[in-house]
N, C-alpha and C. Protein backbone atom coordinates (compact mmCIF):
# COMPACT_ATOMS: atom_id res chain seq x y z
N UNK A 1 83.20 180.80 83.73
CA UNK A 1 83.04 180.77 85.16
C UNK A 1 82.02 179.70 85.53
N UNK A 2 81.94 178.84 86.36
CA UNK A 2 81.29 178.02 86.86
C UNK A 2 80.95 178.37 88.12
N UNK A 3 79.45 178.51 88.31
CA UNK A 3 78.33 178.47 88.89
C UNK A 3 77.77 177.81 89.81
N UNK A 4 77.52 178.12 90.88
CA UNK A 4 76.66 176.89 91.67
C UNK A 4 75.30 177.67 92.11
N UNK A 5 74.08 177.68 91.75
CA UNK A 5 73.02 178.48 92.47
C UNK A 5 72.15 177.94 93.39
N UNK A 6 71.92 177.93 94.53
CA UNK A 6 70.93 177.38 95.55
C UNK A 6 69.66 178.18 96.07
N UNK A 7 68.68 177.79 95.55
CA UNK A 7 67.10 178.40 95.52
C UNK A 7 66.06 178.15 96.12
N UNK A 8 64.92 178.64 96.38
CA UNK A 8 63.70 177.48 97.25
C UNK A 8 62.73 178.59 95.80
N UNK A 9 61.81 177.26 95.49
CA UNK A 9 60.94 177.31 94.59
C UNK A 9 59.84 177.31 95.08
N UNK A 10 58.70 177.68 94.89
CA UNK A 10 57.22 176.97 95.50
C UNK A 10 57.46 175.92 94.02
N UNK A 11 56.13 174.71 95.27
CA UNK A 11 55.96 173.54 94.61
C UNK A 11 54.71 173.66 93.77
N UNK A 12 55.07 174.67 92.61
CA UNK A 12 53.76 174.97 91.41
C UNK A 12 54.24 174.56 89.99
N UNK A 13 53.44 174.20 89.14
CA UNK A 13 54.10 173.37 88.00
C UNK A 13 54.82 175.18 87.20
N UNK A 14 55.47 175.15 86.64
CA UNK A 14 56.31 175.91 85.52
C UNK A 14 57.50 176.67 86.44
N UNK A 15 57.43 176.30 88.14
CA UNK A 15 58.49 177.10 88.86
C UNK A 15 59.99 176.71 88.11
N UNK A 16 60.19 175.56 88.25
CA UNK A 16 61.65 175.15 87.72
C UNK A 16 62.04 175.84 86.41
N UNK A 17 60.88 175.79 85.41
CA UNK A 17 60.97 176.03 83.91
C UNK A 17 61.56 177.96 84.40
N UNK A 18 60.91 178.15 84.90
CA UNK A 18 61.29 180.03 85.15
C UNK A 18 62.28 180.15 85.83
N UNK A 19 63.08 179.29 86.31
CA UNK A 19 64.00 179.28 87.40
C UNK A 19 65.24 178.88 86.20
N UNK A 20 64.92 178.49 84.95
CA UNK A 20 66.23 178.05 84.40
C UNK A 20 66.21 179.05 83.16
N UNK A 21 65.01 179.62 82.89
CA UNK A 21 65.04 180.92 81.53
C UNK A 21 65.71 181.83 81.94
N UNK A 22 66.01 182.95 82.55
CA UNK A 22 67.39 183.54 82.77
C UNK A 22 68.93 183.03 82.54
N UNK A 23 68.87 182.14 82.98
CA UNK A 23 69.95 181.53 82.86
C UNK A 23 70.47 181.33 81.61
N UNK A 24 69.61 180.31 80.53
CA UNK A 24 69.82 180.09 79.24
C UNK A 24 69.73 181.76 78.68
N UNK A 25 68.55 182.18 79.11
CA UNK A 25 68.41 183.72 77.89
C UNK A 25 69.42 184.38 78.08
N UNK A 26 70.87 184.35 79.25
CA UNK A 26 71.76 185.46 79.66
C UNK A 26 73.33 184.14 79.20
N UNK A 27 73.14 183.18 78.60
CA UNK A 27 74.10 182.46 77.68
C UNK A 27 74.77 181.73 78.73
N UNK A 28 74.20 181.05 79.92
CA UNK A 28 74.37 180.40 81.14
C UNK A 28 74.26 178.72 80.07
N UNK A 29 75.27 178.09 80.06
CA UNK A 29 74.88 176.98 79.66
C UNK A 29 74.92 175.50 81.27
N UNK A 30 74.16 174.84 81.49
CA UNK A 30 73.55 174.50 82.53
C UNK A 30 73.87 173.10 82.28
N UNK A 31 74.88 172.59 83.31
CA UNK A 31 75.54 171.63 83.82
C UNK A 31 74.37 170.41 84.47
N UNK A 32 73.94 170.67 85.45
CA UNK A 32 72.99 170.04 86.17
C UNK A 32 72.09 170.89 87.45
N UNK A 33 70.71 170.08 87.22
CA UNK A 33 69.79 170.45 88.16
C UNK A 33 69.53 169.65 89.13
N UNK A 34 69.76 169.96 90.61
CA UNK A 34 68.94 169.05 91.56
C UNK A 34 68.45 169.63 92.13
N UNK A 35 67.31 169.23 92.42
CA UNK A 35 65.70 169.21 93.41
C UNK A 35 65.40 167.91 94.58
N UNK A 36 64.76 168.86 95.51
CA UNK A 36 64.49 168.20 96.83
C UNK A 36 63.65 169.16 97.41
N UNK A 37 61.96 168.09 97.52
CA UNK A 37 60.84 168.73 98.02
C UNK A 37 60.71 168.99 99.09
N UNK A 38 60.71 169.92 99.82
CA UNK A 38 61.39 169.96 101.54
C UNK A 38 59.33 170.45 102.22
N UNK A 39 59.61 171.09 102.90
CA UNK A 39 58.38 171.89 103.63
C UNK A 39 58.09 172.95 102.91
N UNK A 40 56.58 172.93 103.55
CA UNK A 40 55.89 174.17 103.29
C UNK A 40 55.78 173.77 101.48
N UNK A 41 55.29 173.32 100.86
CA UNK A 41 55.41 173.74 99.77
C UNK A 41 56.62 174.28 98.45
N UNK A 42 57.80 174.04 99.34
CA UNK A 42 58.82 174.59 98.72
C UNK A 42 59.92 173.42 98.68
N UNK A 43 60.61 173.95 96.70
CA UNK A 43 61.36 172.64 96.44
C UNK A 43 62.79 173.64 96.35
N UNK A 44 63.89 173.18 97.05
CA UNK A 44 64.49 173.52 97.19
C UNK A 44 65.40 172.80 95.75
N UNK A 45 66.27 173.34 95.02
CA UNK A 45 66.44 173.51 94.01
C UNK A 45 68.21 174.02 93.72
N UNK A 46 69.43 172.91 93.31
CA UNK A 46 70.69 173.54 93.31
C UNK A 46 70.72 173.67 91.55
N UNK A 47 71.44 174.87 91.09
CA UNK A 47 71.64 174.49 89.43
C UNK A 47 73.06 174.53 89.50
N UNK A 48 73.59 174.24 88.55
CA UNK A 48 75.78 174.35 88.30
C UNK A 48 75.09 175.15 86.87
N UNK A 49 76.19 175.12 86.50
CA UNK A 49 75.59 176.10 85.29
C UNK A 49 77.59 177.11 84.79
N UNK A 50 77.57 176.74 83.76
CA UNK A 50 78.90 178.04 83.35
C UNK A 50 78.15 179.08 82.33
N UNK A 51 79.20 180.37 83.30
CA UNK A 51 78.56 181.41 82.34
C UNK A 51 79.96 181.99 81.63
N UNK A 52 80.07 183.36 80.42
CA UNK A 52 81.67 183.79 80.39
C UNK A 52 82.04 185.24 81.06
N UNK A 53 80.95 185.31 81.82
CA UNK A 53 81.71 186.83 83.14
C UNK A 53 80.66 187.38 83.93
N UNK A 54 81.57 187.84 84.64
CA UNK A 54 80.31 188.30 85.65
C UNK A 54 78.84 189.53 85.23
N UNK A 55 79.34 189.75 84.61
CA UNK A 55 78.01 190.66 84.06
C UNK A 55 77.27 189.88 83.73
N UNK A 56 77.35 188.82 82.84
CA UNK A 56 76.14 187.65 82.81
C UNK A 56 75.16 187.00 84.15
N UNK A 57 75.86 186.85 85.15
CA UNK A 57 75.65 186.70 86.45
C UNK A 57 74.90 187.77 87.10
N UNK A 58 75.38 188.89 86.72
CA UNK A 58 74.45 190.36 87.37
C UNK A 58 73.01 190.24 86.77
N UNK A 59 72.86 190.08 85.29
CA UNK A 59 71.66 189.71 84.39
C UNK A 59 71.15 188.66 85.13
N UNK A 60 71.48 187.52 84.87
CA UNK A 60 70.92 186.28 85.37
C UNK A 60 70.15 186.69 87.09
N UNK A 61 70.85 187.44 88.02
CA UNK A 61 70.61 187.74 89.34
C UNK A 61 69.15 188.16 89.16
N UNK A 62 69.54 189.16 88.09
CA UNK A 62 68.64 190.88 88.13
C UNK A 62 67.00 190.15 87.96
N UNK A 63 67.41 189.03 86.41
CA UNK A 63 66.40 188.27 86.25
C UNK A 63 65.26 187.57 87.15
N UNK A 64 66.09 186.92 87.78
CA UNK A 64 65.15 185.94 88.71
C UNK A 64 64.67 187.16 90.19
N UNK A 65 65.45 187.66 90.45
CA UNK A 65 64.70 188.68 91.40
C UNK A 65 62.91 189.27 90.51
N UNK A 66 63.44 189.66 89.02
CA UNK A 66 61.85 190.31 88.77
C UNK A 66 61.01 189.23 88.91
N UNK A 67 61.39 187.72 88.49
CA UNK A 67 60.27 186.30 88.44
C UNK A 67 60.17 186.44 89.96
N UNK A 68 60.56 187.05 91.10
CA UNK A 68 60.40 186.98 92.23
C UNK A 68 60.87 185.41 92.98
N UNK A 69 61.95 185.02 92.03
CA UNK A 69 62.66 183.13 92.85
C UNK A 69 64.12 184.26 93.71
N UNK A 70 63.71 183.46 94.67
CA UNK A 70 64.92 183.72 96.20
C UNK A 70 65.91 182.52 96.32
N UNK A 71 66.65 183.47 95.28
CA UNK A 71 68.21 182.94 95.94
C UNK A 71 69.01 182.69 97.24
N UNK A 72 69.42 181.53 97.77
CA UNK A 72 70.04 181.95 98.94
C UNK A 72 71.25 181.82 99.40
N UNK A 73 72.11 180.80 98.30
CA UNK A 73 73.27 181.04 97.66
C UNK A 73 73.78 180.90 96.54
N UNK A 74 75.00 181.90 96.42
CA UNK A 74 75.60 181.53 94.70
C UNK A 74 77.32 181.52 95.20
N UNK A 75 77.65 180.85 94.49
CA UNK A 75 79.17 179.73 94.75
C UNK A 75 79.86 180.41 93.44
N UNK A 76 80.55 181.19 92.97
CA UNK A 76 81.47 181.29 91.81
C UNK A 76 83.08 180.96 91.94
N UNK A 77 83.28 179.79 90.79
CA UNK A 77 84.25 178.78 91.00
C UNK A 77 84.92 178.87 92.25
N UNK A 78 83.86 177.88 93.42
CA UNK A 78 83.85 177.28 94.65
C UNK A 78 84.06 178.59 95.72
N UNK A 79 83.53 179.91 95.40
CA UNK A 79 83.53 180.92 96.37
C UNK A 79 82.82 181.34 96.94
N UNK A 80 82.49 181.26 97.97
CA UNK A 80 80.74 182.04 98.43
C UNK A 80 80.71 183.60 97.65
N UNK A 81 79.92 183.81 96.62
CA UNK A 81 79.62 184.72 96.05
C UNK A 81 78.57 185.76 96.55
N UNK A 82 77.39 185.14 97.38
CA UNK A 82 76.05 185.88 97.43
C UNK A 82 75.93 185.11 98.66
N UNK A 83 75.13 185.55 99.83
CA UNK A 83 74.24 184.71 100.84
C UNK A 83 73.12 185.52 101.32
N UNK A 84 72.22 185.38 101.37
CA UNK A 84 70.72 185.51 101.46
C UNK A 84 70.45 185.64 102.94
N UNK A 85 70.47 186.30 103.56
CA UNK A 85 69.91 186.32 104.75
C UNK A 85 68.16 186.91 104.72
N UNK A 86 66.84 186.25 105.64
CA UNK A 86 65.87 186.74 105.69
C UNK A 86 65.66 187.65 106.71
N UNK A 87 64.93 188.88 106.42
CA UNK A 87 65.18 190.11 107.93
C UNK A 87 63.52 189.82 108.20
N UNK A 88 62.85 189.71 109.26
CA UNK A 88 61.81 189.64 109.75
C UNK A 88 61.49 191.18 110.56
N UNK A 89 60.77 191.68 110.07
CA UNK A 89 60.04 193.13 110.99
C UNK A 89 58.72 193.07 110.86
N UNK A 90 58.24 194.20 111.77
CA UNK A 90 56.66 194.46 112.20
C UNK A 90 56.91 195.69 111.94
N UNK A 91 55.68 196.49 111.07
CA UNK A 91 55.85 197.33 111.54
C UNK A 91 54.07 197.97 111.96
N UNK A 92 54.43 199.20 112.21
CA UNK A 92 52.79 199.47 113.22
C UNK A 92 52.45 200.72 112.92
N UNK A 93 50.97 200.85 112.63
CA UNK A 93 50.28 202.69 112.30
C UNK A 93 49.60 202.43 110.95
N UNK A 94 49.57 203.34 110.03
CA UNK A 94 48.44 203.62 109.28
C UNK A 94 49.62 203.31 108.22
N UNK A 95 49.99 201.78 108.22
CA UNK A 95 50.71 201.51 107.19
C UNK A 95 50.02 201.29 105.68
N UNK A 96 49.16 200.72 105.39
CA UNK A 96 48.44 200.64 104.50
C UNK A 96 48.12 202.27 103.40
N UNK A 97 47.51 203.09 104.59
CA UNK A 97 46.91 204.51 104.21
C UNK A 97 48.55 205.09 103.97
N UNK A 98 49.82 204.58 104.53
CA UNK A 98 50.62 206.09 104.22
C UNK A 98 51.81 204.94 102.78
N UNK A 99 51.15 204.51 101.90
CA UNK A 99 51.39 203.77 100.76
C UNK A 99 52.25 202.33 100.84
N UNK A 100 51.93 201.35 101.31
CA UNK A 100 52.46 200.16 101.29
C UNK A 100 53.11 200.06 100.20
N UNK A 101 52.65 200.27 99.18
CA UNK A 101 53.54 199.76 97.74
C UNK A 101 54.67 200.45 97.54
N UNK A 102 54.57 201.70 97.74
CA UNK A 102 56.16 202.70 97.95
C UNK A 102 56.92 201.94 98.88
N UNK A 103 56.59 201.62 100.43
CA UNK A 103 57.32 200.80 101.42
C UNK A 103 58.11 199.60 100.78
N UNK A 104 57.46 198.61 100.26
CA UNK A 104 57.52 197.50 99.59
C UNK A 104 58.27 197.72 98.16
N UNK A 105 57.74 198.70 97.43
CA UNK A 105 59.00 199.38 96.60
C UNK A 105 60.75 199.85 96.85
N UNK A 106 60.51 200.44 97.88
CA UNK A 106 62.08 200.96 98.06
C UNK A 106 62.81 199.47 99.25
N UNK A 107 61.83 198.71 99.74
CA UNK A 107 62.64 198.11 100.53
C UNK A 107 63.38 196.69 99.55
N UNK A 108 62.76 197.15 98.09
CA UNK A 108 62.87 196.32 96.92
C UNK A 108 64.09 196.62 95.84
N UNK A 109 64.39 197.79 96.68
CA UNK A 109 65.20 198.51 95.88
C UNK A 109 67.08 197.74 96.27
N UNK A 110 66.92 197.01 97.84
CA UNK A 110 67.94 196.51 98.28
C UNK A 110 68.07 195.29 98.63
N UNK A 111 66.46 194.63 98.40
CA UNK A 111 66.73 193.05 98.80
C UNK A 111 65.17 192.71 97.73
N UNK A 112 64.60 192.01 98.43
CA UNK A 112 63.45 191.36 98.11
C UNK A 112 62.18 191.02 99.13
N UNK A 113 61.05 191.71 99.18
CA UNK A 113 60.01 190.91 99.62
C UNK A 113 59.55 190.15 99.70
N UNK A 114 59.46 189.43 100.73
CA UNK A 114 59.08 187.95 99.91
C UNK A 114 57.73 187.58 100.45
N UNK A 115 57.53 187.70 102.11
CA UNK A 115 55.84 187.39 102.23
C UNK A 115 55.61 188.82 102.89
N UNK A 116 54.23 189.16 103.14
CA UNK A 116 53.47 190.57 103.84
C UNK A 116 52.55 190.01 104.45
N UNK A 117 52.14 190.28 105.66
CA UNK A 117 51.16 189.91 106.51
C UNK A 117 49.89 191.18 107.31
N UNK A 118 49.08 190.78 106.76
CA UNK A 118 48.25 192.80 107.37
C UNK A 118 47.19 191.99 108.18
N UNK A 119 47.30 193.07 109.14
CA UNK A 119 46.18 192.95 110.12
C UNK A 119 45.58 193.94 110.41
N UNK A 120 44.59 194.17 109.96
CA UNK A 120 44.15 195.61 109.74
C UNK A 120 42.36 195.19 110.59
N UNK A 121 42.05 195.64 111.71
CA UNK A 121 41.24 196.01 112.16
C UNK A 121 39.51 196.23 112.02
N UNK A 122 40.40 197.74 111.64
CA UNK A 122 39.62 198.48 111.05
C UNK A 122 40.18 199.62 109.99
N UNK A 123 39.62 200.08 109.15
CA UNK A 123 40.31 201.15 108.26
C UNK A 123 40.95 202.23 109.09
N UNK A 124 39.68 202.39 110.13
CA UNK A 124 40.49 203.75 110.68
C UNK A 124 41.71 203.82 111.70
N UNK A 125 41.57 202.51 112.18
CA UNK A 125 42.70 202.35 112.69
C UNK A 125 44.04 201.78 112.73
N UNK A 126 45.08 201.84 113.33
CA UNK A 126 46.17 201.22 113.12
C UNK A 126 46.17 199.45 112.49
N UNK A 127 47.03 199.43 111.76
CA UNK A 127 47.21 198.54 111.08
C UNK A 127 48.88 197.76 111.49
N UNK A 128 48.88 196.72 111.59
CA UNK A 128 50.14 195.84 112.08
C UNK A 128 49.97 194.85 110.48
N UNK A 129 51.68 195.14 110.17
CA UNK A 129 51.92 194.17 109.12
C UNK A 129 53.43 193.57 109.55
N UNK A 130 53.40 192.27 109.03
CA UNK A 130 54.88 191.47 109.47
C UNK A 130 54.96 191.41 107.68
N UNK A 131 56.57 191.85 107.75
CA UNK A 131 57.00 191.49 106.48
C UNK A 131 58.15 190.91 106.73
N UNK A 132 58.81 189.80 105.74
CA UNK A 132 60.37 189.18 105.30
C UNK A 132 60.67 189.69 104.36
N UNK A 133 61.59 190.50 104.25
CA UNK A 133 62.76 190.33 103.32
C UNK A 133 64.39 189.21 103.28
N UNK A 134 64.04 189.10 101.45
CA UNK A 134 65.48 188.52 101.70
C UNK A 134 66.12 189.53 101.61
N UNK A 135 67.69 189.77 101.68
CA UNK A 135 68.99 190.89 102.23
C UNK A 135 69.90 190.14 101.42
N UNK A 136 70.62 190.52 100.85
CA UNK A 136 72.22 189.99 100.63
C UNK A 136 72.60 190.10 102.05
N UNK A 137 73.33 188.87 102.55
CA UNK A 137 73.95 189.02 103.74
C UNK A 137 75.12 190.69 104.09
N UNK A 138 75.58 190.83 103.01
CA UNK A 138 76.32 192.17 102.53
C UNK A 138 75.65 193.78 103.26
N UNK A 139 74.22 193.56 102.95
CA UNK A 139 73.56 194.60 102.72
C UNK A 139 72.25 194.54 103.78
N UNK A 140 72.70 193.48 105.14
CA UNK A 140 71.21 193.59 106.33
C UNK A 140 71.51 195.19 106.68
N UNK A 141 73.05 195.66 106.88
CA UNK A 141 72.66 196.96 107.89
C UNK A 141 72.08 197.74 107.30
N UNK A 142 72.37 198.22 106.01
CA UNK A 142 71.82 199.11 105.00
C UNK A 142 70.31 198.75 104.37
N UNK A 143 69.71 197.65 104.88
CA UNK A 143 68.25 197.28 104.57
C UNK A 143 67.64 198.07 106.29
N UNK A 144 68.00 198.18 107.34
CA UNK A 144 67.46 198.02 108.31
C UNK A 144 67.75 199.55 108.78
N UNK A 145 68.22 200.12 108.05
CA UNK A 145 68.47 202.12 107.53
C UNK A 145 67.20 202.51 107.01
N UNK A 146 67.39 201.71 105.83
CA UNK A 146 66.23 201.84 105.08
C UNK A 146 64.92 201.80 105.91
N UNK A 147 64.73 200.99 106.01
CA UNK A 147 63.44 200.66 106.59
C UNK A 147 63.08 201.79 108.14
N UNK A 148 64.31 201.98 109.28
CA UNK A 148 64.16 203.03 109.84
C UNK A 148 63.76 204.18 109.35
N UNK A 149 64.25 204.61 108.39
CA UNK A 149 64.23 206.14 107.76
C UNK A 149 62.51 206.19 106.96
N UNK A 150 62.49 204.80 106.68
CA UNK A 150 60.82 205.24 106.01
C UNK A 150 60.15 205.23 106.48
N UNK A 151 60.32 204.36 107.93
CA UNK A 151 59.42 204.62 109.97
C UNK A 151 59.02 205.52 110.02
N UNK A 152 60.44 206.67 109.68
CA UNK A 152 60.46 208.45 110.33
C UNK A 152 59.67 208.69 109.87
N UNK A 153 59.69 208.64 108.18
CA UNK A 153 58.84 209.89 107.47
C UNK A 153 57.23 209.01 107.09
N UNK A 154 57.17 208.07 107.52
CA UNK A 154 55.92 207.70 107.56
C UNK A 154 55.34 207.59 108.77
N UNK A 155 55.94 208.18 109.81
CA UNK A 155 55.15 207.78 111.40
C UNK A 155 54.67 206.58 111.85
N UNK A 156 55.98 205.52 111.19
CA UNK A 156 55.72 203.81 111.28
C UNK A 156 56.30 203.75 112.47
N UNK A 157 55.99 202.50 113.51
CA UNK A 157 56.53 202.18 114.59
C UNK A 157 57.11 201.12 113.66
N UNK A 158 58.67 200.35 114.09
CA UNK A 158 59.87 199.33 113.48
C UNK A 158 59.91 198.36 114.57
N UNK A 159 59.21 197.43 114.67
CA UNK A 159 59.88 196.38 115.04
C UNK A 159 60.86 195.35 114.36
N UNK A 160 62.20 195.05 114.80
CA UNK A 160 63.05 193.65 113.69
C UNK A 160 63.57 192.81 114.56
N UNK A 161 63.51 191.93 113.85
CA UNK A 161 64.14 190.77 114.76
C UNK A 161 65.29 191.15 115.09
N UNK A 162 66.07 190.53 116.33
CA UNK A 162 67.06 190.66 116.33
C UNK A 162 68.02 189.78 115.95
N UNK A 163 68.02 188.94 115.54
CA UNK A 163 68.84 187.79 114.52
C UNK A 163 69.40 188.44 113.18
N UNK A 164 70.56 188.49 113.01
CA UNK A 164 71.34 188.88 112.15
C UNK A 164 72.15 187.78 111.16
């Protein structure tokens, strides 16, 4: 199967090198790399690459999600396979105190975190954090469930963008 992956890297020396070890360690043999240093610090990054089935591809995925590199598309022989949408929310209250890392855990469980922003006051009081997730384009409604339902039982106020 032939591969097309499209990525944004930060511009730190060993990003590329971690961006292509999955690939080789899951028997991805790798056609060509192009790079282009765009904004912000980030090199946007296409690989081609053949693998021999899709379970290699699930590995290779599973991989670079733990190195924390954001995919934002994957092409399998010339198909849109994957698309990356980013969900932008606020949310508001004693986010910090009622376990951020559980929040950030389960909302990890369906996409990826990618930045967190806290504005925290004071301890005792409410706390405002903006977070992005990336989403499989597949999976925004079922990220934005999620994230309602952990509002409820954490007494979070949900703000999200409305861009879909």
């Amino acid at each position: 199967m032939k591969v097309e992956m499209e990525m944004g890297l930060k511009d730190v020396p060993g990003s590329l090198l971690r961006s292509l070890t999955p690939i080789s360690k899951h028997g991805g043999n790798i056609l060509s790399v192009l790079h282009h240093r765009g904004e912000a610090n980030l090199v946007k990054v296409k690989i081609v690459f053949e693998i021999k089935d899709q379970k290699s591809l699930e590995l290779i995925q599973k991989s670079l999600r733990e190195y924390r590199i954001n995919m934002s598309e994957i092409f399998v022989e010339g198909r849109r396979y994957y698309e990356k949408k980013t969900l932008s929310f606020i949310l508001i209250g004693h986010v910090i105190d009622s376990d951020i890392r559980d929040t950030i855990d389960r909302i990890n469980e369906i996409g990826c975190v990618s930045d967190v922003d806290v504005v925290m006051p004071d301890p005792k009081k409410k706390s405002s954090v903006l977070m992005k997730a990336d989403v499989d384009n597949g999976s925004l409604d079922k990220a934005v469930t999620v994230i309602e339902e952990l509002c409820r039982k954490k007494n979070l106020f949900f703000i999200h963008s409305l861009e879909k």
